[in-house]
N, C-alpha and C. Protein backbone atom coordinates (compact mmCIF):
# COMPACT_ATOMS: atom_id res chain seq x y z
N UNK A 1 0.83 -1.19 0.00
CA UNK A 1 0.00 0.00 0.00
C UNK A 1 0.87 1.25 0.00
N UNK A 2 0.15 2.10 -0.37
CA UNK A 2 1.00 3.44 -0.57
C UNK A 2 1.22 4.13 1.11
N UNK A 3 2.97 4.85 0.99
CA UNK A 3 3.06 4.93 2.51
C UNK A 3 3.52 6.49 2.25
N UNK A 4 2.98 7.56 2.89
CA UNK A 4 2.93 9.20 2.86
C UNK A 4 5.07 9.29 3.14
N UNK A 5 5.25 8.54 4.56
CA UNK A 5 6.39 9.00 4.71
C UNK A 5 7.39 8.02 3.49
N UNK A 6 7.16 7.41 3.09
CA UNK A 6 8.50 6.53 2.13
C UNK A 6 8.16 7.65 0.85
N UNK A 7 7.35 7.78 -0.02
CA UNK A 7 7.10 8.83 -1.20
C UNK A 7 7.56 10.09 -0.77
N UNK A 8 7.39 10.46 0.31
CA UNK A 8 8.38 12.12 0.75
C UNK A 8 9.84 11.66 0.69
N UNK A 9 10.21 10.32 1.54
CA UNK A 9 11.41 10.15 1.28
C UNK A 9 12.26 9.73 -0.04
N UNK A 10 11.31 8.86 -0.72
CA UNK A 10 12.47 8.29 -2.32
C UNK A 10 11.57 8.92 -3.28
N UNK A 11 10.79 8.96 -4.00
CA UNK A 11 10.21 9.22 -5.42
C UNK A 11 9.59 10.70 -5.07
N UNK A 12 9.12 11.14 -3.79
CA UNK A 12 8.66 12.36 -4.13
C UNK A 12 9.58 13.10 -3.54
N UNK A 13 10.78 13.33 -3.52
CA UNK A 13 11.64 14.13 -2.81
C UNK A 13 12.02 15.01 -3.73
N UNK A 14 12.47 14.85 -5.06
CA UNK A 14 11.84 15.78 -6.06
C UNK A 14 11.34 16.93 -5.83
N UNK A 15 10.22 16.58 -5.72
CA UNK A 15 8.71 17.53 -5.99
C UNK A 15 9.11 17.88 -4.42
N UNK A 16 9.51 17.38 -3.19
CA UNK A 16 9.70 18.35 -2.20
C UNK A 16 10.78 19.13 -2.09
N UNK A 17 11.98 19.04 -2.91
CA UNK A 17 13.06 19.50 -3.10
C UNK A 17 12.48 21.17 -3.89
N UNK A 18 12.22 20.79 -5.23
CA UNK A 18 11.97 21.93 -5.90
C UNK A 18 10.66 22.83 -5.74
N UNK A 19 9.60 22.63 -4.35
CA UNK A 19 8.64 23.21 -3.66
C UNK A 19 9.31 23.98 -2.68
N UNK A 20 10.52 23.55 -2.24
CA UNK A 20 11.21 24.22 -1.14
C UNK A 20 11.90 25.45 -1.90
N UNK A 21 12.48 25.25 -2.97
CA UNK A 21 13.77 25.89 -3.66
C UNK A 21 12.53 27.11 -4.03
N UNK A 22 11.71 27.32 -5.05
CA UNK A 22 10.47 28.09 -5.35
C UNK A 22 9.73 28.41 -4.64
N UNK A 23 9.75 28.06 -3.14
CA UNK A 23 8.57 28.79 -2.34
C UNK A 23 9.80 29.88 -1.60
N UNK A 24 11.28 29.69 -1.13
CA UNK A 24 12.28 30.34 -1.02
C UNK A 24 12.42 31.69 -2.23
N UNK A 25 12.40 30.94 -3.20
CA UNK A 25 12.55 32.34 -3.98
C UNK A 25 11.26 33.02 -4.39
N UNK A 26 10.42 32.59 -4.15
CA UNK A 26 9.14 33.19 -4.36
C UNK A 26 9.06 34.40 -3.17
N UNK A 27 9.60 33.85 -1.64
CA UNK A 27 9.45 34.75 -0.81
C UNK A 27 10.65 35.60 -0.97
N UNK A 28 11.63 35.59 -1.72
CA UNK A 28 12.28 36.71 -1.66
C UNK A 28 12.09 37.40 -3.07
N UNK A 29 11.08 36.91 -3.91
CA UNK A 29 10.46 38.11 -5.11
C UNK A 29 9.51 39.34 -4.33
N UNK A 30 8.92 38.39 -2.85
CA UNK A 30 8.01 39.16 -2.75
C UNK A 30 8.46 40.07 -1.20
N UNK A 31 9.40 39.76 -0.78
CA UNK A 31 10.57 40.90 -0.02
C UNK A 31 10.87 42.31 -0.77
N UNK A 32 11.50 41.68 -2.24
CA UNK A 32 11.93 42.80 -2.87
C UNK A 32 10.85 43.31 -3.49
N UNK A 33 10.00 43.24 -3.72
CA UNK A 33 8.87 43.42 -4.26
C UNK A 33 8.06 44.75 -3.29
N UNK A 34 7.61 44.34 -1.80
CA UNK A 34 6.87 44.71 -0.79
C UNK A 34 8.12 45.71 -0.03
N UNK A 35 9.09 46.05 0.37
CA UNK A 35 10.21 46.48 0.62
C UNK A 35 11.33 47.21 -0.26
N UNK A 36 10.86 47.61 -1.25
CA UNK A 36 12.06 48.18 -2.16
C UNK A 36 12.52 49.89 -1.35
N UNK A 37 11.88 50.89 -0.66
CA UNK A 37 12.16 51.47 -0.14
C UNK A 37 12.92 51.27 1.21
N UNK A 38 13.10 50.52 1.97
CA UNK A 38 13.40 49.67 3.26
C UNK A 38 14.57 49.71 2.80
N UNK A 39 14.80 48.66 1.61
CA UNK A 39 16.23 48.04 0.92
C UNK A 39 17.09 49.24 0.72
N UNK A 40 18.32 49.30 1.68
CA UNK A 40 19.41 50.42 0.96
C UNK A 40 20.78 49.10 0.15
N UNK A 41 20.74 49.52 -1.36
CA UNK A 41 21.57 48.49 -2.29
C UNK A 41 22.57 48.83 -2.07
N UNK A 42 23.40 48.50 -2.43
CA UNK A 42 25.18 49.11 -2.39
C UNK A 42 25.19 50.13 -3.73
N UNK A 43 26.29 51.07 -3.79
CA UNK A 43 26.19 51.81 -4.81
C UNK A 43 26.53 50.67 -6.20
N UNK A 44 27.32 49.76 -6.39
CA UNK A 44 28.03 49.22 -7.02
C UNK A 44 26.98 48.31 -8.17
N UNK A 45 25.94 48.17 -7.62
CA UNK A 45 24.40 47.38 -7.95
C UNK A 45 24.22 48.29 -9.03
N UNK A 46 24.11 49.49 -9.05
CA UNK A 46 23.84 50.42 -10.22
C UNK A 46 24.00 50.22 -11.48
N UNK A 47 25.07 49.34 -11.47
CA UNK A 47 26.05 48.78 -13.11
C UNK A 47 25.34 48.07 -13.47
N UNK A 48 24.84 47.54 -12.34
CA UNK A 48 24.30 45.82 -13.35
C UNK A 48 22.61 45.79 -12.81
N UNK A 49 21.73 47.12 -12.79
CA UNK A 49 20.41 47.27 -13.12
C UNK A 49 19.80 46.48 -13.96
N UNK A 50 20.12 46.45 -14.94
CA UNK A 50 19.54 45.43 -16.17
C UNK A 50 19.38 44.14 -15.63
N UNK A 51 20.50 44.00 -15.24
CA UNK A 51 20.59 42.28 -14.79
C UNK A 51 19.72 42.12 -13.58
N UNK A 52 19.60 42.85 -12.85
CA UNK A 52 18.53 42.65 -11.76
C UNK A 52 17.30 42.78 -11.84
N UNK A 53 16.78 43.53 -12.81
CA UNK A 53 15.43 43.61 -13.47
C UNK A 53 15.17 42.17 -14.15
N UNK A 54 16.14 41.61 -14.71
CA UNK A 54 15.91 40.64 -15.30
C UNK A 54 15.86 39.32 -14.48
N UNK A 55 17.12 39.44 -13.28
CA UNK A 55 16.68 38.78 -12.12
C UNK A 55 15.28 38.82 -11.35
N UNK A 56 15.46 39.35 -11.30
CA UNK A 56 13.48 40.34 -10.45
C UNK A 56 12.46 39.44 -11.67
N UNK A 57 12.25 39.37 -12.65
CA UNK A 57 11.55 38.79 -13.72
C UNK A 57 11.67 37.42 -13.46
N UNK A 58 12.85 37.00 -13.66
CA UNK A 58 12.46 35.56 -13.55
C UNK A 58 12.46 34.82 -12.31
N UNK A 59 12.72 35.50 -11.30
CA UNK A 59 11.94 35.06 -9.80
C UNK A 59 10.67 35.27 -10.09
N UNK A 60 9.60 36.10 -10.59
CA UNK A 60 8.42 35.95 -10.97
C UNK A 60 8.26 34.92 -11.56
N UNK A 61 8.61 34.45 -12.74
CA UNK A 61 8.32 33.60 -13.55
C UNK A 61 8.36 31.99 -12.66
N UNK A 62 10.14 32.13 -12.05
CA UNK A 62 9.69 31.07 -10.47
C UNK A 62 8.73 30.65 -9.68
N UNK A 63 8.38 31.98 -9.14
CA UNK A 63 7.34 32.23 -7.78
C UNK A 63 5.97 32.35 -8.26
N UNK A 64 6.08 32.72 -9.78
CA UNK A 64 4.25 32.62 -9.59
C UNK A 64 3.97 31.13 -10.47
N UNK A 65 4.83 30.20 -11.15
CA UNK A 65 4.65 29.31 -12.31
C UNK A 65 4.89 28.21 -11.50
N UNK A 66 6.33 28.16 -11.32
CA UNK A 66 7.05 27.18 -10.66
C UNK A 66 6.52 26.60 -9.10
N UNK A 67 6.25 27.41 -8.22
CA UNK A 67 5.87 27.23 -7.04
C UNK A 67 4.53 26.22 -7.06
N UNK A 68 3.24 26.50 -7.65
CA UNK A 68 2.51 26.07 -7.92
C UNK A 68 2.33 24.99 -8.62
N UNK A 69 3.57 25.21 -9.73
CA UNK A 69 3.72 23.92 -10.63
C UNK A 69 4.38 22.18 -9.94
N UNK A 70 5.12 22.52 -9.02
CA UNK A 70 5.70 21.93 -8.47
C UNK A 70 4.62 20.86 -7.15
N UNK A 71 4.39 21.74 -6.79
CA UNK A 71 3.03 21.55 -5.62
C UNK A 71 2.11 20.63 -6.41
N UNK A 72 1.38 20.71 -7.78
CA UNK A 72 0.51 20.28 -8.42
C UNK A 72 1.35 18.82 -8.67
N UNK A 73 2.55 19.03 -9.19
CA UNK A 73 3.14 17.67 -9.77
C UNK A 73 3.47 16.50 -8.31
N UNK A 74 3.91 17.26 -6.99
CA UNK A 74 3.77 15.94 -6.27
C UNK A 74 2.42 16.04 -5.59
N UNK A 75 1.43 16.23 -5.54
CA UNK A 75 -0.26 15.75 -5.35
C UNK A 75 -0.63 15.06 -6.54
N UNK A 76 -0.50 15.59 -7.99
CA UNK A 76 -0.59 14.61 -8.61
C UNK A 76 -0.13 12.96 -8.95
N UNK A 77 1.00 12.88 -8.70
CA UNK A 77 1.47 11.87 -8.69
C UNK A 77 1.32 11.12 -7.25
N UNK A 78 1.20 11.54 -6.37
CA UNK A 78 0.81 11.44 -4.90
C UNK A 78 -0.74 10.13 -5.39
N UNK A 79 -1.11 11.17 -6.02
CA UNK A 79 -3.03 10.51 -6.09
C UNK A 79 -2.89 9.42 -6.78
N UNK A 80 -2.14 9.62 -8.01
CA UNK A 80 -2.04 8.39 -8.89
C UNK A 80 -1.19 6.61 -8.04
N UNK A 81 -0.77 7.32 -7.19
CA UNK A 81 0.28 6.00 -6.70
C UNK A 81 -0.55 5.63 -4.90
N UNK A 82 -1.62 6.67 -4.73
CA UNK A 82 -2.63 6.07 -3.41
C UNK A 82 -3.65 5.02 -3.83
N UNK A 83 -3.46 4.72 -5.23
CA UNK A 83 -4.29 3.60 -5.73
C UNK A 83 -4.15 2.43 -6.47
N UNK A 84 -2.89 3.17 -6.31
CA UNK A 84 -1.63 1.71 -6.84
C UNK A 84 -1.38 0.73 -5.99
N UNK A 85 -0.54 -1.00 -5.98
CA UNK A 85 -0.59 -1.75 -5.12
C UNK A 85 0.39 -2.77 -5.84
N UNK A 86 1.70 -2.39 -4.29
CA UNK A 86 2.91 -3.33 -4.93
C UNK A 86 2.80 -4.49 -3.90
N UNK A 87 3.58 -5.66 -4.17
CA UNK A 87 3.44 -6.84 -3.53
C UNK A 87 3.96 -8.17 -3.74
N UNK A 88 4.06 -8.84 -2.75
CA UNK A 88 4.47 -10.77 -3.36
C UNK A 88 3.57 -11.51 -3.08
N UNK A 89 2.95 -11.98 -4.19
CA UNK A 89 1.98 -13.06 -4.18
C UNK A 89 2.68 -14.61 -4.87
N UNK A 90 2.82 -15.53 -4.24
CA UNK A 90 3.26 -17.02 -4.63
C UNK A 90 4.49 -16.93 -4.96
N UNK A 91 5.41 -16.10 -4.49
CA UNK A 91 6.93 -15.65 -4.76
C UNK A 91 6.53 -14.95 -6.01
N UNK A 92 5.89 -14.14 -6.65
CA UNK A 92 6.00 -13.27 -7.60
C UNK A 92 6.02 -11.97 -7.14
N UNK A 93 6.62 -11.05 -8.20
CA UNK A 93 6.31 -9.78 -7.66
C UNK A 93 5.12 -9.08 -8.28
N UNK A 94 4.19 -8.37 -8.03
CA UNK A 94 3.00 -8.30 -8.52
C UNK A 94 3.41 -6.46 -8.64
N UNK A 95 2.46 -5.83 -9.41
CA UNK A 95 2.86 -4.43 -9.15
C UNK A 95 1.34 -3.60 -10.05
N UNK A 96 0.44 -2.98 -9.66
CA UNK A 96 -0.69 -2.39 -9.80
C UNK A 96 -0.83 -1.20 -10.54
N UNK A 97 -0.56 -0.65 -11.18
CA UNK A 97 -0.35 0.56 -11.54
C UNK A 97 -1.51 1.55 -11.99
N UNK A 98 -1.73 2.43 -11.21
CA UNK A 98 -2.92 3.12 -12.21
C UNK A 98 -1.70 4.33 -12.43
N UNK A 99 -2.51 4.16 -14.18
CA UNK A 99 -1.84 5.48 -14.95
C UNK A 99 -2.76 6.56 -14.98
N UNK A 100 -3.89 6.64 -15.01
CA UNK A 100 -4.62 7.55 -15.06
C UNK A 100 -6.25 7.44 -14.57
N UNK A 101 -6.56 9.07 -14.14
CA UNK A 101 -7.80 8.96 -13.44
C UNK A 101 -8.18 10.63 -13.16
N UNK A 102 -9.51 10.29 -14.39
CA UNK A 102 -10.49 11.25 -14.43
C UNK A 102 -11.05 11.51 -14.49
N UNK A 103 -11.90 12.44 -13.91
CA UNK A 103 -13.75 12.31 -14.03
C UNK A 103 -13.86 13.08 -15.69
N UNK A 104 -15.26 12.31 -15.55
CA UNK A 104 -15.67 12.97 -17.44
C UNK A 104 -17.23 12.93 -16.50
N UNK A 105 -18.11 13.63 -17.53
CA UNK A 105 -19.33 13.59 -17.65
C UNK A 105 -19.97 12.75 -16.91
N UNK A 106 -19.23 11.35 -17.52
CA UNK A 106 -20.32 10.23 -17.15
C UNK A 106 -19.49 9.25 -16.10
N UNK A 107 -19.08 9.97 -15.12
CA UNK A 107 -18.18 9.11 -14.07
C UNK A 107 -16.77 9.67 -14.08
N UNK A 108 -16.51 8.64 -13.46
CA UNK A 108 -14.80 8.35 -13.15
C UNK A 108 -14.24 7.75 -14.22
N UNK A 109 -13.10 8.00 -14.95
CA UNK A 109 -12.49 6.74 -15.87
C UNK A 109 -11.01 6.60 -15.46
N UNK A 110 -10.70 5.59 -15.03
CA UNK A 110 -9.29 5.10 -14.71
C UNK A 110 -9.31 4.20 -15.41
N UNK A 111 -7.47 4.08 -15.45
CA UNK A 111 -6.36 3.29 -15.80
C UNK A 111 -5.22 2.69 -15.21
N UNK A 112 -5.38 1.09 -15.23
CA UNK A 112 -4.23 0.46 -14.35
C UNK A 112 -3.70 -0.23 -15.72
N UNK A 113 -2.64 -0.59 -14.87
CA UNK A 113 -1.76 -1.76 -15.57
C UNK A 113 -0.98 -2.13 -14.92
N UNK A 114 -1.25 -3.80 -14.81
CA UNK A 114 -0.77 -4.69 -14.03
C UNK A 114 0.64 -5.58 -14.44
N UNK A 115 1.02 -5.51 -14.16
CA UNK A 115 2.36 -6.56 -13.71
C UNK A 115 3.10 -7.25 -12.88
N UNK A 116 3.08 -8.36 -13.96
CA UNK A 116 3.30 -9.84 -12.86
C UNK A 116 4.79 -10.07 -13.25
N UNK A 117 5.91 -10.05 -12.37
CA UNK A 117 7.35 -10.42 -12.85
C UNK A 117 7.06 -11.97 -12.78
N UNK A 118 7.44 -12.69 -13.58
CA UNK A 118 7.16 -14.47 -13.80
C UNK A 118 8.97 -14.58 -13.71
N UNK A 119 9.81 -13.75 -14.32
CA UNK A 119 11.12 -14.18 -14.27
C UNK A 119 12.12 -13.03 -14.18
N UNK A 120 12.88 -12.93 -13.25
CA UNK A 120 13.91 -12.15 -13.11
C UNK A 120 15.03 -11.99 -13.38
N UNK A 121 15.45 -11.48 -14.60
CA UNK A 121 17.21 -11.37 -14.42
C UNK A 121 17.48 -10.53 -14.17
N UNK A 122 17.34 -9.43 -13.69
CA UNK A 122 18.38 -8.49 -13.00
C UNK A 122 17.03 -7.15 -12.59
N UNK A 123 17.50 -6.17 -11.76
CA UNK A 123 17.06 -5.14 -11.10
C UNK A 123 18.03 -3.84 -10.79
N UNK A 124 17.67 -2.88 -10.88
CA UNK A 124 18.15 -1.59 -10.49
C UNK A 124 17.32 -0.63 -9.51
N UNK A 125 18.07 -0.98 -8.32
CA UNK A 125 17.51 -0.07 -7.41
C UNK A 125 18.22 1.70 -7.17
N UNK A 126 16.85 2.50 -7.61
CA UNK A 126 17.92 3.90 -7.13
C UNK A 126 16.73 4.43 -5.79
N UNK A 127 17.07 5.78 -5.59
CA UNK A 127 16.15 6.51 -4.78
C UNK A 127 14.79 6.85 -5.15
N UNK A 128 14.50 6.88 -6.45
CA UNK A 128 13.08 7.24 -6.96
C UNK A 128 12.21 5.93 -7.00
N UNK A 129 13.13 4.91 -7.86
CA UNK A 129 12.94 3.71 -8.70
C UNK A 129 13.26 2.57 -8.31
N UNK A 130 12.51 1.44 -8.29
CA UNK A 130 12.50 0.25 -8.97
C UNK A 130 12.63 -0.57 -10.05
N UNK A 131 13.39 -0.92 -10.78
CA UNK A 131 13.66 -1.43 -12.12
C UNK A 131 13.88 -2.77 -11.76
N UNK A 132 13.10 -3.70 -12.23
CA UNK A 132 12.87 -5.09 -12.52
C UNK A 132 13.14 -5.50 -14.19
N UNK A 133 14.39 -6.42 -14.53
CA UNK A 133 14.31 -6.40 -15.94
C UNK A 133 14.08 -8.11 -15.75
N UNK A 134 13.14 -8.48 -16.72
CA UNK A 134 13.17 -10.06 -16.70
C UNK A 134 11.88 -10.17 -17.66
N UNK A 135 11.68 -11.43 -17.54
CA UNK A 135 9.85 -11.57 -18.38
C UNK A 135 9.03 -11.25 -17.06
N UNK A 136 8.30 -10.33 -17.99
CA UNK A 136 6.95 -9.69 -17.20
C UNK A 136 5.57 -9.71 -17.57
N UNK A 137 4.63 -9.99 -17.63
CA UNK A 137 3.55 -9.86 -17.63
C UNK A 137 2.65 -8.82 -17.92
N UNK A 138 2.51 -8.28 -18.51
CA UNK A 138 1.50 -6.53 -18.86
C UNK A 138 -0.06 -6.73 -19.00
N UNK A 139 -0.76 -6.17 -18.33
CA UNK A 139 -2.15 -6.25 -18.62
C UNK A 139 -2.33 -4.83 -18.16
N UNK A 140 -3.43 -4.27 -19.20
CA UNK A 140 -3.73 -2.77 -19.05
C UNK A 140 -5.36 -3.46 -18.92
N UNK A 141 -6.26 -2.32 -17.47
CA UNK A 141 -7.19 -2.41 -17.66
C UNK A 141 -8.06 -1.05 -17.95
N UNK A 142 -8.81 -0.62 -18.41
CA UNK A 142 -9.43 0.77 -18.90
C UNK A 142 -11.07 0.42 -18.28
N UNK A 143 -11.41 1.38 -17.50
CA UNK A 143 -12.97 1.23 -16.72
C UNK A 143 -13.26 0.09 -16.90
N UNK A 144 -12.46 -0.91 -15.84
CA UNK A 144 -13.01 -2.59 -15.51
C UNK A 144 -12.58 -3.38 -17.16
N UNK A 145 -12.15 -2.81 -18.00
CA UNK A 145 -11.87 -3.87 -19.15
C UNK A 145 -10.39 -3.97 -19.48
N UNK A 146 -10.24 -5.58 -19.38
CA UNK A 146 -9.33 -6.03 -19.56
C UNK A 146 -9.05 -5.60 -20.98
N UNK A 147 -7.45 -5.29 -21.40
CA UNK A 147 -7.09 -5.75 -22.52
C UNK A 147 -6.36 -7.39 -22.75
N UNK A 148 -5.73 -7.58 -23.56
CA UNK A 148 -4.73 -8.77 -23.57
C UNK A 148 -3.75 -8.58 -22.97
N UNK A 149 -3.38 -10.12 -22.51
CA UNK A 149 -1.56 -9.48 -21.86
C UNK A 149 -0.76 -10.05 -22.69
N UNK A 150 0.42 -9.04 -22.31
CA UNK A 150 1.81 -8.79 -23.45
C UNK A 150 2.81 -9.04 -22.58
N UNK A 151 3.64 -9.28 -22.97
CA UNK A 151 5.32 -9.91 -22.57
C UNK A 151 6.36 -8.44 -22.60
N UNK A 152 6.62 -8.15 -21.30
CA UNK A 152 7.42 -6.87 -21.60
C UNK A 152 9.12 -7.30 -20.89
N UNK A 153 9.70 -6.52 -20.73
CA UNK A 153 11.49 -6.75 -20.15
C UNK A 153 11.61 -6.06 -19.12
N UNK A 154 11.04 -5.00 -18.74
CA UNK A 154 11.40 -3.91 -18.02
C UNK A 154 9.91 -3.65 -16.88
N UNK A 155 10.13 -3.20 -16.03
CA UNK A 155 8.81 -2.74 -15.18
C UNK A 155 9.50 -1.98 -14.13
N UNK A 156 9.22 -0.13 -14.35
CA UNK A 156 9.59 0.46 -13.46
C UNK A 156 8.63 1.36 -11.85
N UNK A 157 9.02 0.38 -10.92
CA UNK A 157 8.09 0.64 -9.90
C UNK A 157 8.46 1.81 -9.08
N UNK A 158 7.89 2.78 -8.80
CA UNK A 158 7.74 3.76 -8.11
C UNK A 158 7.77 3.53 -6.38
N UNK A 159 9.02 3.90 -6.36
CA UNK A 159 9.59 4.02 -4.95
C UNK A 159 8.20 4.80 -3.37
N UNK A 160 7.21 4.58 -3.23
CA UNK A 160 6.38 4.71 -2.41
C UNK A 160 5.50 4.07 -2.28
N UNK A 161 6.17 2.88 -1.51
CA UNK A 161 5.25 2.29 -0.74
C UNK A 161 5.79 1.45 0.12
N UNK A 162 4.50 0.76 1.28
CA UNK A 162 5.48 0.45 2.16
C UNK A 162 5.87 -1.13 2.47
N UNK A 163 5.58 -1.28 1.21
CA UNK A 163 6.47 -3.03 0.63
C UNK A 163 7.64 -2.70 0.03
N UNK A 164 8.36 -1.70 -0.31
CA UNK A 164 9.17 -1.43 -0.77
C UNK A 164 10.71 -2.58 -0.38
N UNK A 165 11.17 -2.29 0.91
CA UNK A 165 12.00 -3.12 1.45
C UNK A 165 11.50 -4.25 1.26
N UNK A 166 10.51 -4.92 1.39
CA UNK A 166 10.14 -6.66 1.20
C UNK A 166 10.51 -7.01 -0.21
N UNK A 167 9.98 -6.09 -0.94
CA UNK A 167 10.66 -6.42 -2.15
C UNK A 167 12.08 -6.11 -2.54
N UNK A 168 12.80 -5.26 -1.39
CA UNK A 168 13.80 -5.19 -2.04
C UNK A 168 14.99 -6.50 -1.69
N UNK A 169 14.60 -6.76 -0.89
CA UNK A 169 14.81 -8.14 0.10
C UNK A 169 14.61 -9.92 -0.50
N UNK A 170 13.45 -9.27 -1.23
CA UNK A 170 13.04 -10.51 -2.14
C UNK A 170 13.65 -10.51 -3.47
N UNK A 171 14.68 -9.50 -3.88
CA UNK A 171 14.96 -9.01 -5.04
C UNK A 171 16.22 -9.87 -5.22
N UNK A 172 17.11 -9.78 -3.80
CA UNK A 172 18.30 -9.82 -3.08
C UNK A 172 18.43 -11.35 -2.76
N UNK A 173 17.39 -11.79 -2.65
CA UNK A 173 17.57 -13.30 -2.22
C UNK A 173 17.11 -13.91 -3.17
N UNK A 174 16.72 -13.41 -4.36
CA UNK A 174 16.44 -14.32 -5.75
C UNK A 174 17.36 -13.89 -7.01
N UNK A 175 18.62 -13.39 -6.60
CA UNK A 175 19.32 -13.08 -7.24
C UNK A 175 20.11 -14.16 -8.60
């Protein structure tokens, strides 16, 4: 199941990294912004006006785009992976994926896709990721309908959740 503190720690650290960096410079667009009389500059700043106007600009472009943008991308991905579901079933590794999910008109329409690792040769573990390379299993389902399943090599699992270590454990001892 999906775990709040492991996604802050490996796959969404990201999105908390660059929320921190843009909400920092956002508050100092809006220092210099709210305070420009307060501020005494050095004389020497005078030369390079241009460049600070242009600085001043794209801390806007930061603080009003970026800040927000950032925020949106880890809730989004946040939502997509609270309905996801990694796991070992019969010594396999099983892995749930919804790719997408949106209301329309007439409901909800989501998208999973499932994968079953049947055989393992090798894995790459980083801080975001899971990489399982071996024969895998693919089944995409679209509002309750199965497609066919396909034979893939690769299946990259998203570092939040809190089977993470079991599988990484099970990864390690089926080497």
């Amino acid at each position: 199941m999906f775990s709040k503190e492991v996604y802050k720690k490996q796959n969404g650290s990201l999105f908390v990294i660059l929320s921190l960096i843009t909400s920092l410079l956002f508050l100092l667009l809006i220092v210099i912004i709210v305070m420009p009389g307060q501020i005494t500059y050095p004389t020497f700043l005078e030369k390079f006006a241009d460049f600070l106007s242009m600085f001043i600009g794209c801390l806007c472009v930061v603080g009003f785009v970026g800040f927000p943008l950032s925020l949106c991308l880890y809730k989004g991905m946040k939502n997509l992976y609270v309905n996801s579901k990694l796991g070992i079933d019969d010594n396999k590794v099983y892995y749930i994926q919804q790719t997408e999910a949106v209301w329309t008109i007439f409901g909800r329409s989501t998208e999973y896709k499932t994968y079953n690792v049947i055989d393992i040769k090798s894995f790459n573990i980083s801080k975001r990721w899971i990489k399982i390379y071996g024969n895998i299993e693919k089944e995409t389902i679209y509002n309750k309908r199965k497609s066919g399943k396909e034979n893939v090599e690769v299946v990259k699992i998203a570092r939040a959740f809190d089977t993470d270590e079991k599988i990484i454990n099970f990864l390690n001892k089926n080497k």
